[in-house]
C-alpha atoms as a PDB file:
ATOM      1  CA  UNK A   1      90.396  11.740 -96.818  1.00  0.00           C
ATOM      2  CA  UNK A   2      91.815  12.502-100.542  1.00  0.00           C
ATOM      3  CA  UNK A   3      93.026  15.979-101.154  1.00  0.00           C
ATOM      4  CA  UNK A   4      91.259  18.005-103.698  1.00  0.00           C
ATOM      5  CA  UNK A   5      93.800  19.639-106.196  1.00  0.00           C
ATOM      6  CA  UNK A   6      93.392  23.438-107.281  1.00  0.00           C
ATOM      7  CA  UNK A   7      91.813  22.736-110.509  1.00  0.00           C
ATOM      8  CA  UNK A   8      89.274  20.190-108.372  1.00  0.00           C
ATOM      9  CA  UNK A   9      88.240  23.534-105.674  1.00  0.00           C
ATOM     10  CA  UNK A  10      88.092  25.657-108.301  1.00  0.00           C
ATOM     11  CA  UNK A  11      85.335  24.169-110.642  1.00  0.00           C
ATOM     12  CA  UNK A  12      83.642  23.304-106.875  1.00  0.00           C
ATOM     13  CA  UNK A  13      83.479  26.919-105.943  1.00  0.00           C
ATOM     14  CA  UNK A  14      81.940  28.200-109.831  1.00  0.00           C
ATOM     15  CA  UNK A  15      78.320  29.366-108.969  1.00  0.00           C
ATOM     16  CA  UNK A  16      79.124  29.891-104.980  1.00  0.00           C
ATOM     17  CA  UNK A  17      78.591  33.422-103.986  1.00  0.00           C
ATOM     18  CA  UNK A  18      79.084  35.025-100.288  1.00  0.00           C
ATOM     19  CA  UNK A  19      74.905  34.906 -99.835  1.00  0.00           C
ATOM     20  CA  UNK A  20      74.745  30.820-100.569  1.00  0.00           C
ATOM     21  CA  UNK A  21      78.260  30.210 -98.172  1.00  0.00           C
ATOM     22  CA  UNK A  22      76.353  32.785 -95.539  1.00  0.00           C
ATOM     23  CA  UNK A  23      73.443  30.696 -96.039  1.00  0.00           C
ATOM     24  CA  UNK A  24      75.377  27.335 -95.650  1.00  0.00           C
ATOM     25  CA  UNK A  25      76.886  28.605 -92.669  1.00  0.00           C
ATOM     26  CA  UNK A  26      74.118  29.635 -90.721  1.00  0.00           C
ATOM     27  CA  UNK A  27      72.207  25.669 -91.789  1.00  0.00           C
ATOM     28  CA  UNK A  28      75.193  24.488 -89.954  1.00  0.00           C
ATOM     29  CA  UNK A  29      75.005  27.041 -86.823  1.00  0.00           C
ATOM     30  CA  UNK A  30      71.028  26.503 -86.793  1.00  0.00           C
ATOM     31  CA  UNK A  31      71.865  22.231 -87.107  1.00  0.00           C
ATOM     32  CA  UNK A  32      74.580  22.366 -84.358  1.00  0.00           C
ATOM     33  CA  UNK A  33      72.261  24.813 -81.652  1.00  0.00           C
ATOM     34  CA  UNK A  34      69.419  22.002 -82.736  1.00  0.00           C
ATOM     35  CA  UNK A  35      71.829  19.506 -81.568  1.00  0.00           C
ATOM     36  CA  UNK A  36      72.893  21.108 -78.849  1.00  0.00           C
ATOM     37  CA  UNK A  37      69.326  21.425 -76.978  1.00  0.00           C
ATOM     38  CA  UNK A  38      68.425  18.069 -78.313  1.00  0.00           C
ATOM     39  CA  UNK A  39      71.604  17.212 -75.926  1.00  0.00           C
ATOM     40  CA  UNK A  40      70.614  19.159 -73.252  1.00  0.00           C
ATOM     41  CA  UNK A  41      66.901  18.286 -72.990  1.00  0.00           C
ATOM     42  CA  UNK A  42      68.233  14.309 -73.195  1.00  0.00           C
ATOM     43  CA  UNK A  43      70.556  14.903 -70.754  1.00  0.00           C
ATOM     44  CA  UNK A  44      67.451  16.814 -68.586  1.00  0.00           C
ATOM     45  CA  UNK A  45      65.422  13.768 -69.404  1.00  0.00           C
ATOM     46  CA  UNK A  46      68.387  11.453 -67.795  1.00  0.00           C
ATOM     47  CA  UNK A  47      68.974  13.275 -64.809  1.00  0.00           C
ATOM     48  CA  UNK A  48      65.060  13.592 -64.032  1.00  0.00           C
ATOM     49  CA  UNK A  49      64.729   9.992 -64.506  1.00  0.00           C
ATOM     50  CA  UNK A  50      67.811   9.697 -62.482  1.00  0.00           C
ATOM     51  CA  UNK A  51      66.197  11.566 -59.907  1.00  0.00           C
ATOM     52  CA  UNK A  52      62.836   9.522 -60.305  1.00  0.00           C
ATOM     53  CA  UNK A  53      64.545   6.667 -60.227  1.00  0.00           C
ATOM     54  CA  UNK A  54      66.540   7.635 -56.865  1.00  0.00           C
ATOM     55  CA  UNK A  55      63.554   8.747 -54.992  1.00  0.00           C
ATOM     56  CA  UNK A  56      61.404   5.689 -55.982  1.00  0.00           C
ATOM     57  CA  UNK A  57      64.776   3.368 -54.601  1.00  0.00           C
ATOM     58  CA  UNK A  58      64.819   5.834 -51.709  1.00  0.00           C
ATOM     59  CA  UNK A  59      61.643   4.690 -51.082  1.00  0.00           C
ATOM     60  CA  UNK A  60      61.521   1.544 -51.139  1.00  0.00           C
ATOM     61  CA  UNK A  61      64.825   0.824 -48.986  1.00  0.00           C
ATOM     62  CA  UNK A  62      62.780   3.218 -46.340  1.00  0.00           C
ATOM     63  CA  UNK A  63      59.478   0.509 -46.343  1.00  0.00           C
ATOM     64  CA  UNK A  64      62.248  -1.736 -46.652  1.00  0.00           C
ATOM     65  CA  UNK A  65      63.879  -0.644 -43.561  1.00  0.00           C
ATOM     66  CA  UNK A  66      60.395   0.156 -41.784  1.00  0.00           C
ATOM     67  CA  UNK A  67      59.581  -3.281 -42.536  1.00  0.00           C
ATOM     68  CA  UNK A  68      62.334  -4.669 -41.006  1.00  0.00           C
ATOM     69  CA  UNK A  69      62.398  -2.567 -38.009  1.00  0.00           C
ATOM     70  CA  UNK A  70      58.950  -3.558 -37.430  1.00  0.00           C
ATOM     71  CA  UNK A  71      59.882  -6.870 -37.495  1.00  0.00           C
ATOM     72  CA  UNK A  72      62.592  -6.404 -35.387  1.00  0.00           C
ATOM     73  CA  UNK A  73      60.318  -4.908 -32.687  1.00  0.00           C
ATOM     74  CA  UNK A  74      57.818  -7.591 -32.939  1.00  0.00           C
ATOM     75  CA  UNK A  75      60.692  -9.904 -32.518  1.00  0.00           C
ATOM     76  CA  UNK A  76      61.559  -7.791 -29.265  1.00  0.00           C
ATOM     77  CA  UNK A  77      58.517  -7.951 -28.166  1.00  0.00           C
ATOM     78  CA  UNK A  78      57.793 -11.504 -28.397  1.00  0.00           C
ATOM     79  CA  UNK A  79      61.308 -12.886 -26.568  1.00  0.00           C
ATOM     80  CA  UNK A  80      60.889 -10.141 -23.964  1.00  0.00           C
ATOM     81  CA  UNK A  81      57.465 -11.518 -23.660  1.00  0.00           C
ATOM     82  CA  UNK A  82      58.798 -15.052 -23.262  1.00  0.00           C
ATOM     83  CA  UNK A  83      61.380 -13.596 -21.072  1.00  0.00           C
ATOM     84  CA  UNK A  84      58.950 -12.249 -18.751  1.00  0.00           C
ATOM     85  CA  UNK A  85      57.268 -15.616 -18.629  1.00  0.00           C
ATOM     86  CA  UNK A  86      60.285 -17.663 -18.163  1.00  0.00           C
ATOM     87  CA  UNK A  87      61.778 -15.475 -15.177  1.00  0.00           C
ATOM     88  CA  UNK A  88      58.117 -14.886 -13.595  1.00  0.00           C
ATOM     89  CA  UNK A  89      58.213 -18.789 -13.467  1.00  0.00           C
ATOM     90  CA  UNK A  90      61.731 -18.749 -12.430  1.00  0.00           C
ATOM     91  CA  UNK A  91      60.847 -16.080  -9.564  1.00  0.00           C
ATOM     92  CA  UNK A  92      57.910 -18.032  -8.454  1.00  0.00           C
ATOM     93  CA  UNK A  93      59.655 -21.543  -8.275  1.00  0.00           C
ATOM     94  CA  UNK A  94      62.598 -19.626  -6.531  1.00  0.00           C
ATOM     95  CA  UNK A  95      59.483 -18.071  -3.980  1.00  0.00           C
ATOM     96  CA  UNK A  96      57.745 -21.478  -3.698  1.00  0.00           C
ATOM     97  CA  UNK A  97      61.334 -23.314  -3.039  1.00  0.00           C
ATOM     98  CA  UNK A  98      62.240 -20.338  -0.380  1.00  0.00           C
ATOM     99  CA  UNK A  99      58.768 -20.768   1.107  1.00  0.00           C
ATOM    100  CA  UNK A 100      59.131 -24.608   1.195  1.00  0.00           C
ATOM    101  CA  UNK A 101      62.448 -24.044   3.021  1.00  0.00           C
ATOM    102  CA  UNK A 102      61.032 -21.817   5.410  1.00  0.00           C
ATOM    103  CA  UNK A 103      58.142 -23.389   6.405  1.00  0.00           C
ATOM    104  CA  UNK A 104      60.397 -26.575   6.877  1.00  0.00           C
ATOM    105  CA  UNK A 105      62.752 -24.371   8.915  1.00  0.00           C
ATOM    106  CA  UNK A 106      60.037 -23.039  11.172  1.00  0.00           C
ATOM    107  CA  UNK A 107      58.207 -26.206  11.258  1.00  0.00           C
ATOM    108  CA  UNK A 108      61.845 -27.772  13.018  1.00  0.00           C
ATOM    109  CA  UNK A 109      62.107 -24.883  15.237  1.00  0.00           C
ATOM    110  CA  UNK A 110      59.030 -24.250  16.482  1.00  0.00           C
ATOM    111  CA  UNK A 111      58.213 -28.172  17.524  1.00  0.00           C
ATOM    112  CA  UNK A 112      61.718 -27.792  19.576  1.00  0.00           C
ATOM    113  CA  UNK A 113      61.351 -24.357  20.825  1.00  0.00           C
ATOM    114  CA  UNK A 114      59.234 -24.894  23.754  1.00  0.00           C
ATOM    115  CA  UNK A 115      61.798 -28.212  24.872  1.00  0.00           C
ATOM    116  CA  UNK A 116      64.800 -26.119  24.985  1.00  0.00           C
ATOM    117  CA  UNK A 117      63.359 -22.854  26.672  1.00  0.00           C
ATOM    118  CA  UNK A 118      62.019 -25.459  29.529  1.00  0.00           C
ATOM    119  CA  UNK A 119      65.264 -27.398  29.940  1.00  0.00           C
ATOM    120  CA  UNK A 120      67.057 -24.139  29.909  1.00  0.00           C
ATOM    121  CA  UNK A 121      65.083 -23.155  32.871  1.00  0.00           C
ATOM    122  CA  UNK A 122      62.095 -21.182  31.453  1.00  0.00           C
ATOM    123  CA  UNK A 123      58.773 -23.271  31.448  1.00  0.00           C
ATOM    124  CA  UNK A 124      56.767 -22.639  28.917  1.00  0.00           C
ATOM    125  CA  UNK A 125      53.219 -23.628  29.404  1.00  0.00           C
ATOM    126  CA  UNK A 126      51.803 -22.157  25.714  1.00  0.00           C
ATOM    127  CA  UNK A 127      53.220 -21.644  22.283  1.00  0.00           C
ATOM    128  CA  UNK A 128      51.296 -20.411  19.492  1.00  0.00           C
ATOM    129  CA  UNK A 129      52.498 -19.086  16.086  1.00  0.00           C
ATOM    130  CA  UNK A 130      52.011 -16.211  13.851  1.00  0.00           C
ATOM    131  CA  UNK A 131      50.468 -14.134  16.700  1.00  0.00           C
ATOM    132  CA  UNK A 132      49.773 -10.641  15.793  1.00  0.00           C
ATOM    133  CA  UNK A 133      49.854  -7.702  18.062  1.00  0.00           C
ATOM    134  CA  UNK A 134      49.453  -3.593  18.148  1.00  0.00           C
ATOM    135  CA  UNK A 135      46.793  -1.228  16.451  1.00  0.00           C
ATOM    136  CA  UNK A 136      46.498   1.946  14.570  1.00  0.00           C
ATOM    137  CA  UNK A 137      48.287   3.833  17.503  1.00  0.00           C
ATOM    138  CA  UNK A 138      50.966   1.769  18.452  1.00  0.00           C
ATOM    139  CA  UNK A 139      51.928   0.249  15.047  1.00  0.00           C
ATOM    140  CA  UNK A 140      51.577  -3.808  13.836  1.00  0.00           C
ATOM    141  CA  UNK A 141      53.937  -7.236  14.361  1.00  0.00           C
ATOM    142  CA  UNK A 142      53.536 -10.218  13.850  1.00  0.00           C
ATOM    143  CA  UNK A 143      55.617 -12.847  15.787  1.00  0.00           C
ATOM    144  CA  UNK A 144      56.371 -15.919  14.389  1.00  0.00           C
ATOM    145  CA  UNK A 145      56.050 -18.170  17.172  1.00  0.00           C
ATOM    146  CA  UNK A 146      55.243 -16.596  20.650  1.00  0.00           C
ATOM    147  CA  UNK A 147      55.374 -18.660  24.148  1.00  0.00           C
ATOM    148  CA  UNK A 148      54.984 -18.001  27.626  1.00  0.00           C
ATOM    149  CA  UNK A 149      54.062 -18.388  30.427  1.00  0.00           C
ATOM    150  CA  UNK A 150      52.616 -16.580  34.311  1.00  0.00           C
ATOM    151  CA  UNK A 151      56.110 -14.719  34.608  1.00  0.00           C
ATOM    152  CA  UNK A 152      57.550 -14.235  30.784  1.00  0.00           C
ATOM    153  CA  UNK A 153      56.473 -14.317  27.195  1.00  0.00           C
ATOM    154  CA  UNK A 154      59.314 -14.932  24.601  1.00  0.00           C
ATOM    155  CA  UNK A 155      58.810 -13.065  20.734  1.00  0.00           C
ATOM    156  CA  UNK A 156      60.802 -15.666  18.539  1.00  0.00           C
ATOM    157  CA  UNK A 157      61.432 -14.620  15.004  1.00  0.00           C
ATOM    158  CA  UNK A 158      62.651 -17.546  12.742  1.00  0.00           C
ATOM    159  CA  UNK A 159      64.285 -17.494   9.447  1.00  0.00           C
ATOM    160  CA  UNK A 160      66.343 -19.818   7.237  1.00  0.00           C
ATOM    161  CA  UNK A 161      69.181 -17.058   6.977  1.00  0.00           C
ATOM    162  CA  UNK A 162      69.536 -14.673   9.769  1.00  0.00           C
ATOM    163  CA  UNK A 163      70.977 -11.187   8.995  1.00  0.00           C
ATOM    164  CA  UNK A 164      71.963  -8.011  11.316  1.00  0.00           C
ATOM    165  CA  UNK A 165      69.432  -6.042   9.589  1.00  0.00           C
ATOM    166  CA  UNK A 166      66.736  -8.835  10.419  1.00  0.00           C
ATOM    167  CA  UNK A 167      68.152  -8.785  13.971  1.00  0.00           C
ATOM    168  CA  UNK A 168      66.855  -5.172  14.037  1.00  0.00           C
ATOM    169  CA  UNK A 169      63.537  -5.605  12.597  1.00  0.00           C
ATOM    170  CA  UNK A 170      63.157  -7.935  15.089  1.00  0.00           C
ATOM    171  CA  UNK A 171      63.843  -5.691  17.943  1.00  0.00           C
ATOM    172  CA  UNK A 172      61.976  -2.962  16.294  1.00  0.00           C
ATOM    173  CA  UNK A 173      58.807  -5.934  16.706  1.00  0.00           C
ATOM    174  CA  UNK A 174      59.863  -6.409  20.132  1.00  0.00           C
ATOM    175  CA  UNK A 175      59.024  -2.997  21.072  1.00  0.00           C
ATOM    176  CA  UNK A 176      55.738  -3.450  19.369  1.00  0.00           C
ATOM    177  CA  UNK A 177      54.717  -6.036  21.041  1.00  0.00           C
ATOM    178  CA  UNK A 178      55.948  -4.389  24.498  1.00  0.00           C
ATOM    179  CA  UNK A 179      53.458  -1.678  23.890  1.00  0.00           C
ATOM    180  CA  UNK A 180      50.611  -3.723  22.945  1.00  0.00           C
ATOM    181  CA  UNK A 181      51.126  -5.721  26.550  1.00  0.00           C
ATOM    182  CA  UNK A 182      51.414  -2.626  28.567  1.00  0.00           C
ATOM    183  CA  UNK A 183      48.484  -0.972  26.870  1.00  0.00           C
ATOM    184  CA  UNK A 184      46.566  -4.563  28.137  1.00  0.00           C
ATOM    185  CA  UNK A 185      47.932  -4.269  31.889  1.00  0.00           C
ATOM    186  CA  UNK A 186      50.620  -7.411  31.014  1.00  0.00           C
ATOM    187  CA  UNK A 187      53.409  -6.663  33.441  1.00  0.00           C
ATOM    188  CA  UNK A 188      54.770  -9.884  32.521  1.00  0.00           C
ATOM    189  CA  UNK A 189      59.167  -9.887  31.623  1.00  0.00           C
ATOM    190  CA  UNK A 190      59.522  -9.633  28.091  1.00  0.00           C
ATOM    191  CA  UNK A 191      62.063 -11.594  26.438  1.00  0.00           C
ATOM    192  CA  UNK A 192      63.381 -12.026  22.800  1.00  0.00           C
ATOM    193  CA  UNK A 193      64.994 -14.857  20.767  1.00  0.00           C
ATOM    194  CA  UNK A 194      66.196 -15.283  17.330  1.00  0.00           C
ATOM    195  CA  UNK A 195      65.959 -18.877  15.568  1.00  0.00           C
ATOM    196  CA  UNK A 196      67.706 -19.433  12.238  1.00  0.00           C
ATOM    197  CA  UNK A 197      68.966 -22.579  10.137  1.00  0.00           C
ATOM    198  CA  UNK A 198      72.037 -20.491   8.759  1.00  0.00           C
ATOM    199  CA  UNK A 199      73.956 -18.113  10.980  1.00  0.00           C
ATOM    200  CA  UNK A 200      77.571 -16.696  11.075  1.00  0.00           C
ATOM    201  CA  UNK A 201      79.519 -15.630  14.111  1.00  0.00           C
ATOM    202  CA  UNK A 202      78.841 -12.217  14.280  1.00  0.00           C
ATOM    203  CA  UNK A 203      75.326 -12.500  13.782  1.00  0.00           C
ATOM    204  CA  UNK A 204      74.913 -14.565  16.521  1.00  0.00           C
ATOM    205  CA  UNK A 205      78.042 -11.755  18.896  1.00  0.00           C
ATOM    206  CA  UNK A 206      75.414  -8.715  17.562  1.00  0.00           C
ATOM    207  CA  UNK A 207      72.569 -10.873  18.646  1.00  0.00           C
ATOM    208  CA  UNK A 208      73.614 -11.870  22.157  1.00  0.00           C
ATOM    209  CA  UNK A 209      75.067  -8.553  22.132  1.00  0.00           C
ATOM    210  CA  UNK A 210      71.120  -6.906  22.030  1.00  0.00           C
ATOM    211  CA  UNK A 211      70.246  -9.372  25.073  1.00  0.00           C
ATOM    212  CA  UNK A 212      68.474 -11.936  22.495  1.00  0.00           C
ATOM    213  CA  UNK A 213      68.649 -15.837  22.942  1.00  0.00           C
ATOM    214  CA  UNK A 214      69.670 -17.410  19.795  1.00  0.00           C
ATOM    215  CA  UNK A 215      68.505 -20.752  18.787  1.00  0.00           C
ATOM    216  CA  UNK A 216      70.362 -22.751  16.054  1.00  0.00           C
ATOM    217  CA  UNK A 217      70.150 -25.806  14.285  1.00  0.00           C
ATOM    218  CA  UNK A 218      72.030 -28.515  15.979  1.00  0.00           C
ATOM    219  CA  UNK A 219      71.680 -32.196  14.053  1.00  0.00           C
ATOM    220  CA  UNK A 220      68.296 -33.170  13.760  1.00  0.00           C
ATOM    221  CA  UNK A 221      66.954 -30.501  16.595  1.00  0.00           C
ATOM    222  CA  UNK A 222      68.268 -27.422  17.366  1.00  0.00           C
ATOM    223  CA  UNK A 223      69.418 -25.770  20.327  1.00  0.00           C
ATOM    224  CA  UNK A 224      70.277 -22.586  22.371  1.00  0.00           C
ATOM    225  CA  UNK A 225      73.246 -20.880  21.319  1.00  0.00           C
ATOM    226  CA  UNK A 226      76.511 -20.984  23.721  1.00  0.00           C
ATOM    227  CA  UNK A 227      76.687 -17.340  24.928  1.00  0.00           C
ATOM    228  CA  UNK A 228      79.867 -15.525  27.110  1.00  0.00           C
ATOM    229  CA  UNK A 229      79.366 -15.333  30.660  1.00  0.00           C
ATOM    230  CA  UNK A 230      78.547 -11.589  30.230  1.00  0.00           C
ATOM    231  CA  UNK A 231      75.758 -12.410  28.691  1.00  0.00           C
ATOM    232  CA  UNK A 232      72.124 -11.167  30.049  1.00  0.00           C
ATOM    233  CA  UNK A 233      69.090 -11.638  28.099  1.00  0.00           C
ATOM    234  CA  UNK A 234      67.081  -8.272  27.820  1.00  0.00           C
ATOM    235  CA  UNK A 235      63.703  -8.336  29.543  1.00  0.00           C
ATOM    236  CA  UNK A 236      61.573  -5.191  27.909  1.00  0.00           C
END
């Protein structure tokens, strides 16, 4: 900007009095505090549409995100509902393939059963199988195959897989079916016998052990179980 000389402010100043530069001033005050709340009600006008503007993105990333975790649990929903499916199929094919084997495994055992207890010197004259015994007082078994004859009866339980703990439940059915015979006035000799396709050494020690025959599989029949000389089958 050009410089004004003396001569140039002086003739600008003739006819300026304190009142009109007072007056000048206080435009210029009154202009710049106009300016100033303009400014400040535009810059309250920005940050409330700021704020409107946050909120109303606020909300939609929250439907947003509802949205998607509904979809997500839908999608939960529907694979754990196919998972369900596919292992309930699973489980029963896995129950109908164990039944299949056990029903072949006690089918095999139970049309040697009777052979074996005769040539080992006990004659059976009757098998039957799945015979039930006891009542409400004495408590329920149910054998799987059952033979005997005038002197002895013989409780067989057969599985594929014999265990210890099955071992007990058997003797536990034993005693069952000891009290159901007395309660009847049978004085006939007790005996028990485990039959199994898949047995380990010990089973078979813990079952001779508890005075029980055990019958294995042996080729296409099966067979009694070599047991020690100490060995004495319990008669309950």
């Amino acid at each position: 900007m050009e410089m004004m000389t003396a001569e140039q402010a002086a003739e600008a100043a003739k006819g300026l009095t304190f009142e009109k530069v007072w007056a000048a001033l206080m435009e210029s005050r009154r202009s710049m505090e106009e300016l100033k709340k303009r400014m400040k009600e535009s810059d309250r006008e920005l940050k409330k549409r700021m704020k409107e503007s946050d909120r109303e993105l606020k909300k939609r990333m929250e439907e947003s995100d509802r949205e998607f975790k509904k979809r997500m649990e839908e999608s939960d929903r529907e694979l754990k509902k196919r998972m369900d499916a596919s292992q309930k199929r699973i489980e029963k094919n896995l129950g109908d393939m164990g039944n299949s084997i056990g029903l072949l495994t006690e089918s095999m055992f139970t049309n040697e059963l009777w052979k074996k207890f005769r040539d080992f010197g006990i004659p059976v004259t009757e098998q039957v199988s799945h015979r039930k015994f006891g009542d409400d007082e004495i408590g329920f078994a149910e054998v799987d195959v059952f033979m005997e004859n005038g002197e002895y009866a013989i409780a067989v339980e057969i599985k594929t897989k014999m265990t210890i703990e099955r071992i007990d439940d058997h003797l536990d059915r034993i005693e069952i079916v000891r009290r159901h015979m007395d309660k009847r006035g049978d004085a006939r000799k007790l005996l028990g016998a485990v039959g199994c396709g898949t047995i380990y050494e010990n089973e078979i020690k813990y079952a001779q052990k508890k005075g029980l025959y055990v019958v294995i599989q042996s080729g296409d029949s099966v067979a009694i179980a070599d047991a020690p000389k100490s060995f004495r089958p319990r008669e309950w």
